[in-house]
N, C-alpha and C. Protein backbone atom coordinates (compact mmCIF):
# COMPACT_ATOMS: atom_id res chain seq x y z
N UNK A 1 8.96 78.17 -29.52
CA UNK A 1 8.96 79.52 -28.99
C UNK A 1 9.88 80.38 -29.86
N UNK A 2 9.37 81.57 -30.41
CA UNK A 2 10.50 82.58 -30.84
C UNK A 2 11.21 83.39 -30.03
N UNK A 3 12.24 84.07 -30.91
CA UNK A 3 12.65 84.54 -30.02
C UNK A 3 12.53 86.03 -29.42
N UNK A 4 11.39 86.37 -29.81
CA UNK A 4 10.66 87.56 -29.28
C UNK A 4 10.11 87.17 -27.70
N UNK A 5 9.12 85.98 -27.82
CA UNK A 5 8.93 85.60 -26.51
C UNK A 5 10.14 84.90 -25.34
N UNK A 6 10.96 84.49 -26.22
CA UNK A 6 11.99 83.80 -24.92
C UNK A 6 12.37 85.29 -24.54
N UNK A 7 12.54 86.78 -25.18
CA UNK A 7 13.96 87.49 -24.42
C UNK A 7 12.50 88.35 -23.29
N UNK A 8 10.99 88.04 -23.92
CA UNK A 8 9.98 88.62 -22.60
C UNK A 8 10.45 87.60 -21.66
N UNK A 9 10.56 86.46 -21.78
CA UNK A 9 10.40 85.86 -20.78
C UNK A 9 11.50 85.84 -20.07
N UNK A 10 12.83 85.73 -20.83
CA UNK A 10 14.38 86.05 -20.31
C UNK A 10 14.54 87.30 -19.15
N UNK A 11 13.31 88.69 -20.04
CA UNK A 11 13.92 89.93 -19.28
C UNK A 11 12.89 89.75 -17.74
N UNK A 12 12.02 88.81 -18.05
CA UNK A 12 10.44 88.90 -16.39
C UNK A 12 11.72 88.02 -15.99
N UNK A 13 12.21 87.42 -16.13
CA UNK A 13 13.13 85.83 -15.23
C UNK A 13 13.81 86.78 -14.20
N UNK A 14 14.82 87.72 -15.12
CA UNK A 14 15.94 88.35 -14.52
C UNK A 14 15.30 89.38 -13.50
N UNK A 15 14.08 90.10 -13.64
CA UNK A 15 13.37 90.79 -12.67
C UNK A 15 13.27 89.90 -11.73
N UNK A 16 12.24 88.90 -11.50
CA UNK A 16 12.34 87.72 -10.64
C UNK A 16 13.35 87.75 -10.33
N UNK A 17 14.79 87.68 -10.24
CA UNK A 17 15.48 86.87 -10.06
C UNK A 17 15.92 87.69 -8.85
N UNK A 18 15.59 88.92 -8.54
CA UNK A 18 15.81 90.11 -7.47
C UNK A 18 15.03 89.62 -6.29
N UNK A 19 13.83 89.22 -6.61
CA UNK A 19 13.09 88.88 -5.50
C UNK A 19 13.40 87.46 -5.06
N UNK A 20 13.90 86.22 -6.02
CA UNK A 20 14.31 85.14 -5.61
C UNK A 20 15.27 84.80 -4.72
N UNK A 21 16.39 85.89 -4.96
CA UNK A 21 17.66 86.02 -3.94
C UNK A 21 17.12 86.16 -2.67
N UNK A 22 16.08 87.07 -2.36
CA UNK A 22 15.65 87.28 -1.19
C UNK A 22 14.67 85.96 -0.45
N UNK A 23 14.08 85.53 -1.40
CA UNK A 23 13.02 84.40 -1.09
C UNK A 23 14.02 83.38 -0.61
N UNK A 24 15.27 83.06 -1.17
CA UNK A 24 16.06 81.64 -1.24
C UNK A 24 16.52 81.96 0.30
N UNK A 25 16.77 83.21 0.99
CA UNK A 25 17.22 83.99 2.16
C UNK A 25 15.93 83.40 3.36
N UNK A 26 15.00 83.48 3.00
CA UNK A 26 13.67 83.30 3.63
C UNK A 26 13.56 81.87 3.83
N UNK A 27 13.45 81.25 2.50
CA UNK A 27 12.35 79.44 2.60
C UNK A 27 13.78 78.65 3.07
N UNK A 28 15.02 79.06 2.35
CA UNK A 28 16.41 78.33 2.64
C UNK A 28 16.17 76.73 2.19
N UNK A 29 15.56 76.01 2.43
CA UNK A 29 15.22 74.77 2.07
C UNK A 29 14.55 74.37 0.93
N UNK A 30 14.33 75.79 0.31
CA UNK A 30 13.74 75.70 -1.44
C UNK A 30 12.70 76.68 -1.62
N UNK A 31 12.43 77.32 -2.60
CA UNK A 31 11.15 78.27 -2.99
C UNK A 31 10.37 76.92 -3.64
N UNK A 32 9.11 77.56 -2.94
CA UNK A 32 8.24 77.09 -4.01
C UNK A 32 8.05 77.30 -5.50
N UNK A 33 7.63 76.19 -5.98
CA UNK A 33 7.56 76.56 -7.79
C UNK A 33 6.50 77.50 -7.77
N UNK A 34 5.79 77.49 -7.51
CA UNK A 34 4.83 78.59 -7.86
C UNK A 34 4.95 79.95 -7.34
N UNK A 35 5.75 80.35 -6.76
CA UNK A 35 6.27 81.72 -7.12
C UNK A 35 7.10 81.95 -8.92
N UNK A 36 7.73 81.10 -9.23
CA UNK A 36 8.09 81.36 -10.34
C UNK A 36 7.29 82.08 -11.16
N UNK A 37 7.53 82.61 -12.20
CA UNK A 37 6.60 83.94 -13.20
C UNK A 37 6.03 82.77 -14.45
N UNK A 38 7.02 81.95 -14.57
CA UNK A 38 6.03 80.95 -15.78
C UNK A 38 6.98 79.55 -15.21
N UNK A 39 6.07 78.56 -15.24
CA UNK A 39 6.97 77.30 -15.44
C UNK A 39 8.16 76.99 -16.02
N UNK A 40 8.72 75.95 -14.79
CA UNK A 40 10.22 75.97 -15.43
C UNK A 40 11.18 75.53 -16.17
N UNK A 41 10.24 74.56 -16.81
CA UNK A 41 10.30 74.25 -18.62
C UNK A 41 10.06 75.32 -19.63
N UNK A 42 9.37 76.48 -19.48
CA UNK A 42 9.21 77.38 -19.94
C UNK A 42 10.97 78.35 -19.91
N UNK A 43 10.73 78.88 -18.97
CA UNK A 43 12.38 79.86 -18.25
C UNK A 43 13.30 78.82 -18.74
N UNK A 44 13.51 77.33 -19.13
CA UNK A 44 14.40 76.74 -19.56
C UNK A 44 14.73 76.68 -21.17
N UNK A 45 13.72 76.75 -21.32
CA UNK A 45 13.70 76.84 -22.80
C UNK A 45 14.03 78.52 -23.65
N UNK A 46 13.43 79.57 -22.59
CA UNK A 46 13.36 80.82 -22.94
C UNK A 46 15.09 80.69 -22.84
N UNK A 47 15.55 80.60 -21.82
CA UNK A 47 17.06 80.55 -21.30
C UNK A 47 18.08 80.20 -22.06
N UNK A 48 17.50 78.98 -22.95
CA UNK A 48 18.42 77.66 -24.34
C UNK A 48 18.72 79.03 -25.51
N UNK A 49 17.04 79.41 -25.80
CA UNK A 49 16.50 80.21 -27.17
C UNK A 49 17.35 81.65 -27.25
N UNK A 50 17.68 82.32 -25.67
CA UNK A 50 18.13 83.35 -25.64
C UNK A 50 20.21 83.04 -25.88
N UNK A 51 20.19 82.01 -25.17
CA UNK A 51 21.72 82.03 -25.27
C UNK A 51 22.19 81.37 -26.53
N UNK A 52 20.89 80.60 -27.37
CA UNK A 52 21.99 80.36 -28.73
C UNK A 52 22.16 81.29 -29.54
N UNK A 53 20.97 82.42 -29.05
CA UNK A 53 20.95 83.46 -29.67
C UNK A 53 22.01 84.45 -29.81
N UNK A 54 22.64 84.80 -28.35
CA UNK A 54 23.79 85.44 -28.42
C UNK A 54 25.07 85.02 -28.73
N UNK A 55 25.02 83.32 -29.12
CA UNK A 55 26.07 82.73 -29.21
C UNK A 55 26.00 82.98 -30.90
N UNK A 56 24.67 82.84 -32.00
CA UNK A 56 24.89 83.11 -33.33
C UNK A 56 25.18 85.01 -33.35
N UNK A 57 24.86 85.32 -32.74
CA UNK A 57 25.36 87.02 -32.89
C UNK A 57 26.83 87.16 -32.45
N UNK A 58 27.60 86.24 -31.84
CA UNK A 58 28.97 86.34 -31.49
C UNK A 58 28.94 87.09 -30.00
N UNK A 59 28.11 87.48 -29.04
CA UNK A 59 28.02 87.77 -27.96
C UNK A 59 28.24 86.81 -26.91
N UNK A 60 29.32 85.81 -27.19
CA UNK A 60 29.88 84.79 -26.26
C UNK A 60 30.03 85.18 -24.39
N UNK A 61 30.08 86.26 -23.95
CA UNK A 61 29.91 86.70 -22.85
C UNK A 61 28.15 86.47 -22.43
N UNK A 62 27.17 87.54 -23.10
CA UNK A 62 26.29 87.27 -22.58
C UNK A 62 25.88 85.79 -22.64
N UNK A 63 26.03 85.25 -23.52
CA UNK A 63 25.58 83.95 -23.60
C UNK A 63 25.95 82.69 -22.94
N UNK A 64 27.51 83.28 -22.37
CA UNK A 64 27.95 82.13 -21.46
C UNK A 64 27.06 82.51 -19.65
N UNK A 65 27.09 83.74 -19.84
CA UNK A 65 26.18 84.27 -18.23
C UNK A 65 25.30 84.01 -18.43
N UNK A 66 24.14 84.09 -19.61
CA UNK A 66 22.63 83.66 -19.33
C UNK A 66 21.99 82.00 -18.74
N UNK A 67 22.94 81.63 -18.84
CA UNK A 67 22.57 80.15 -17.79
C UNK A 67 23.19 79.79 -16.51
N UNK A 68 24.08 80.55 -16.69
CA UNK A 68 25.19 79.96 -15.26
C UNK A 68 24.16 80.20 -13.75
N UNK A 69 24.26 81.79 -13.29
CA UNK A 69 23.64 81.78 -12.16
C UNK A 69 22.22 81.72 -12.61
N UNK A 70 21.11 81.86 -13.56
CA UNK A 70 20.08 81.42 -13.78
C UNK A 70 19.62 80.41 -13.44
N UNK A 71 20.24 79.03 -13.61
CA UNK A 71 19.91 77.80 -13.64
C UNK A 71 19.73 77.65 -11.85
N UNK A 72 20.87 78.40 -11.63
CA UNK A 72 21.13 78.09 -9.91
C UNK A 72 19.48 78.46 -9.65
N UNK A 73 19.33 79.75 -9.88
CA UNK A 73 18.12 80.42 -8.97
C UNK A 73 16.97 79.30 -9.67
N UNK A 74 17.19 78.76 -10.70
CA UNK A 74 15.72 77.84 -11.41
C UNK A 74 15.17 76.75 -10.14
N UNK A 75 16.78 75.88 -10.05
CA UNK A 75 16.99 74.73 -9.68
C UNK A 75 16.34 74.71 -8.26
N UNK A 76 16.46 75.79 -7.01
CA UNK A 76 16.35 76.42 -6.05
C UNK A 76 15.41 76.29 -5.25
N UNK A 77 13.84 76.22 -6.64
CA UNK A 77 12.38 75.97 -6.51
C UNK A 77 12.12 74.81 -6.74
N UNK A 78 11.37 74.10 -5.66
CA UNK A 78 11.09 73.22 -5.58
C UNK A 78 9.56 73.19 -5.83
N UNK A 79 8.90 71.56 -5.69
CA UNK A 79 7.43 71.60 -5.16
C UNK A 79 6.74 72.37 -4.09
N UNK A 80 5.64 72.98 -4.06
CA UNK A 80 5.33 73.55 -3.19
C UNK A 80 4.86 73.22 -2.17
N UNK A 81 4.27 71.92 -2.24
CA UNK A 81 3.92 71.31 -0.82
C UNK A 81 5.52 70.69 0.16
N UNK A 82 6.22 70.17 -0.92
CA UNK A 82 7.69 70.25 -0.12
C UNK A 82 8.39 71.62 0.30
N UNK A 83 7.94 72.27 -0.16
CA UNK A 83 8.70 73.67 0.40
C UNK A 83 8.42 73.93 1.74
N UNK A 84 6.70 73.91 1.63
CA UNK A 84 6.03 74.23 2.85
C UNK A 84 6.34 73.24 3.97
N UNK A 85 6.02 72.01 3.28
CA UNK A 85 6.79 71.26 4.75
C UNK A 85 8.19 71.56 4.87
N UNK A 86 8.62 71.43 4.35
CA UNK A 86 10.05 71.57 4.79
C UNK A 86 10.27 73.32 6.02
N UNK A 87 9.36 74.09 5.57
CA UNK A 87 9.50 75.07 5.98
C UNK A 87 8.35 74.67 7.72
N UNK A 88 7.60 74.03 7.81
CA UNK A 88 7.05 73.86 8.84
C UNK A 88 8.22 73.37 9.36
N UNK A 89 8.61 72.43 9.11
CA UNK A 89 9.66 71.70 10.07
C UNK A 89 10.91 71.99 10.81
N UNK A 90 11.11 73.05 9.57
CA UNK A 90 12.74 73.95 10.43
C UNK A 90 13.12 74.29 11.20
N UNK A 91 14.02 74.09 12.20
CA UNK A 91 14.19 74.73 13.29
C UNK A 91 14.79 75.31 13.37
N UNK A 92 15.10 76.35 12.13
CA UNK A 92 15.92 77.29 11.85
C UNK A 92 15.47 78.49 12.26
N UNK A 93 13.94 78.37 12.09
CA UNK A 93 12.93 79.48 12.26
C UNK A 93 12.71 79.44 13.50
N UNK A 94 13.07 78.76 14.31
CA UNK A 94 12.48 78.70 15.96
C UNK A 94 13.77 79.20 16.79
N UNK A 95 14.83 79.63 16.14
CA UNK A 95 16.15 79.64 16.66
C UNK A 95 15.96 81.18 16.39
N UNK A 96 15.89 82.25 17.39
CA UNK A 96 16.01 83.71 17.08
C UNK A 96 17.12 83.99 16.97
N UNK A 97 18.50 83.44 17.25
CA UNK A 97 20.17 84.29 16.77
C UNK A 97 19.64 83.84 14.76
N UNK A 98 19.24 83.09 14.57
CA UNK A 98 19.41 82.66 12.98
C UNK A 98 18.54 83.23 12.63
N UNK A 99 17.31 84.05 13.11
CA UNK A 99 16.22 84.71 12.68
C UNK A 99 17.09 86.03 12.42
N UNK A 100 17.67 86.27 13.23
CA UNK A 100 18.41 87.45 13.03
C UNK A 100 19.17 87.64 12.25
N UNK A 101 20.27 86.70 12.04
CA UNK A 101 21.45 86.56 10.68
C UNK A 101 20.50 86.60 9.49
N UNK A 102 19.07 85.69 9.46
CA UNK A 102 18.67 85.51 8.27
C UNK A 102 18.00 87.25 7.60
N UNK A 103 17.95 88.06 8.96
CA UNK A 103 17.19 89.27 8.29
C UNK A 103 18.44 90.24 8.25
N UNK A 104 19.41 90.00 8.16
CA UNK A 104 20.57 90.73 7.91
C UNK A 104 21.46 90.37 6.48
N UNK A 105 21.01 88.87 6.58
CA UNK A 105 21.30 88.72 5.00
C UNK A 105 20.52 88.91 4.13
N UNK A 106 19.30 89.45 4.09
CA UNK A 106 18.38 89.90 3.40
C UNK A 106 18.40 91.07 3.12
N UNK A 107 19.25 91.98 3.92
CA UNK A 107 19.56 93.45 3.89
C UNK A 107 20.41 93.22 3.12
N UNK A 108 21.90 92.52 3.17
CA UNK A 108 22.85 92.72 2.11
C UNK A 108 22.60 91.75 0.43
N UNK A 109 21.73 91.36 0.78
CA UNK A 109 20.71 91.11 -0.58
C UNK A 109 20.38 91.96 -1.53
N UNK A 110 19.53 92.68 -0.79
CA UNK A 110 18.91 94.11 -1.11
C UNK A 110 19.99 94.70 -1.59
N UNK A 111 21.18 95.02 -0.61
CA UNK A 111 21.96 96.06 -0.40
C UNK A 111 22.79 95.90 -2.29
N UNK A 112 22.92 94.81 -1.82
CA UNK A 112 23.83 93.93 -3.18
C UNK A 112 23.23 94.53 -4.58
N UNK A 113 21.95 94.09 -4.57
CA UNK A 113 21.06 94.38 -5.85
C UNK A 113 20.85 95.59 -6.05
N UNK A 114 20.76 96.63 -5.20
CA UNK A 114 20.56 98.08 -5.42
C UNK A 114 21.67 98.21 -6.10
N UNK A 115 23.48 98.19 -5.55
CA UNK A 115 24.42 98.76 -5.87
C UNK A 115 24.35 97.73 -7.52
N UNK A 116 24.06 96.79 -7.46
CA UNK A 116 24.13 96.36 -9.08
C UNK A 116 23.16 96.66 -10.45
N UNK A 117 21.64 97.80 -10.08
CA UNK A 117 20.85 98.36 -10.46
C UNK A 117 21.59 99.94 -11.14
N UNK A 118 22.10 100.47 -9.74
CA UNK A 118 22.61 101.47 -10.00
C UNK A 118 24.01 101.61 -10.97
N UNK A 119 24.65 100.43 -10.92
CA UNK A 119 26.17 100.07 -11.76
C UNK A 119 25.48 100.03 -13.44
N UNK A 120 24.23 99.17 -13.81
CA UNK A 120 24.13 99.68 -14.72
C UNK A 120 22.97 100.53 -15.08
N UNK A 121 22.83 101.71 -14.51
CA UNK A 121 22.40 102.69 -14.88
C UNK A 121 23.38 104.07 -15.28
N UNK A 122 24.55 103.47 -14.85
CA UNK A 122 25.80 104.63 -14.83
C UNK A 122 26.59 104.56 -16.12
């Protein structure tokens, strides 16, 4: 892969990665892989290609952040038939006080990602 395609695939990851926070809020017991935007040998490799990259340009900051919380949100997604069961089975979802916390942490999700959209637009 060059590195024209790892930083497309680097910059779709980090978009994803807005909606994953919210999903991980939702399934809690794992996203399915197939929400992911490309396989995750793919996003792993884009991820390697982009950070040795900033590590030969001397951009040791970005390059130490492009894997840290990335990997978290990679790792997160699971199989999809385990997701789903796992998500049939919960009785997390049958419990309405936790239905409730869970849609309040989804607001300061949101809330989170807006104010960090707007930080760098300023």
């Amino acid at each position: 892969m060059k590195i024209e395609e790892a930083k497309k695939i680097f910059n779709e990851w980090h978009q994803y990665m807005e909606i994953a926070s919210k999903l991980d809020k939702v399934f809690m017991t794992g996203i399915p892989e197939s929400f992911l935007p490309y396989p995750k040998n793919t996003i792993r490799e884009s991820l390697n290609i982009v950070k040795k990259f900033y590590y030969d340009v001397g951009d040791i900051k970005n390059a130490d952040s492009t894997t840290s919380t990335e990997i978290l949100f990679l790792d997160s997604h699971i199989d999809d038939e385990e997701a789903i069961n796992k998500i049939v089975d919960s009785w997390v979802l049958k419990n309405l006080e936790l239905r409730k916390t869970i849609i309040e942490e989804l607001k300061k999700v949101r809330d989170s990602w807006l104010e960090k959209k707007y930080e760098k637009i300023k």
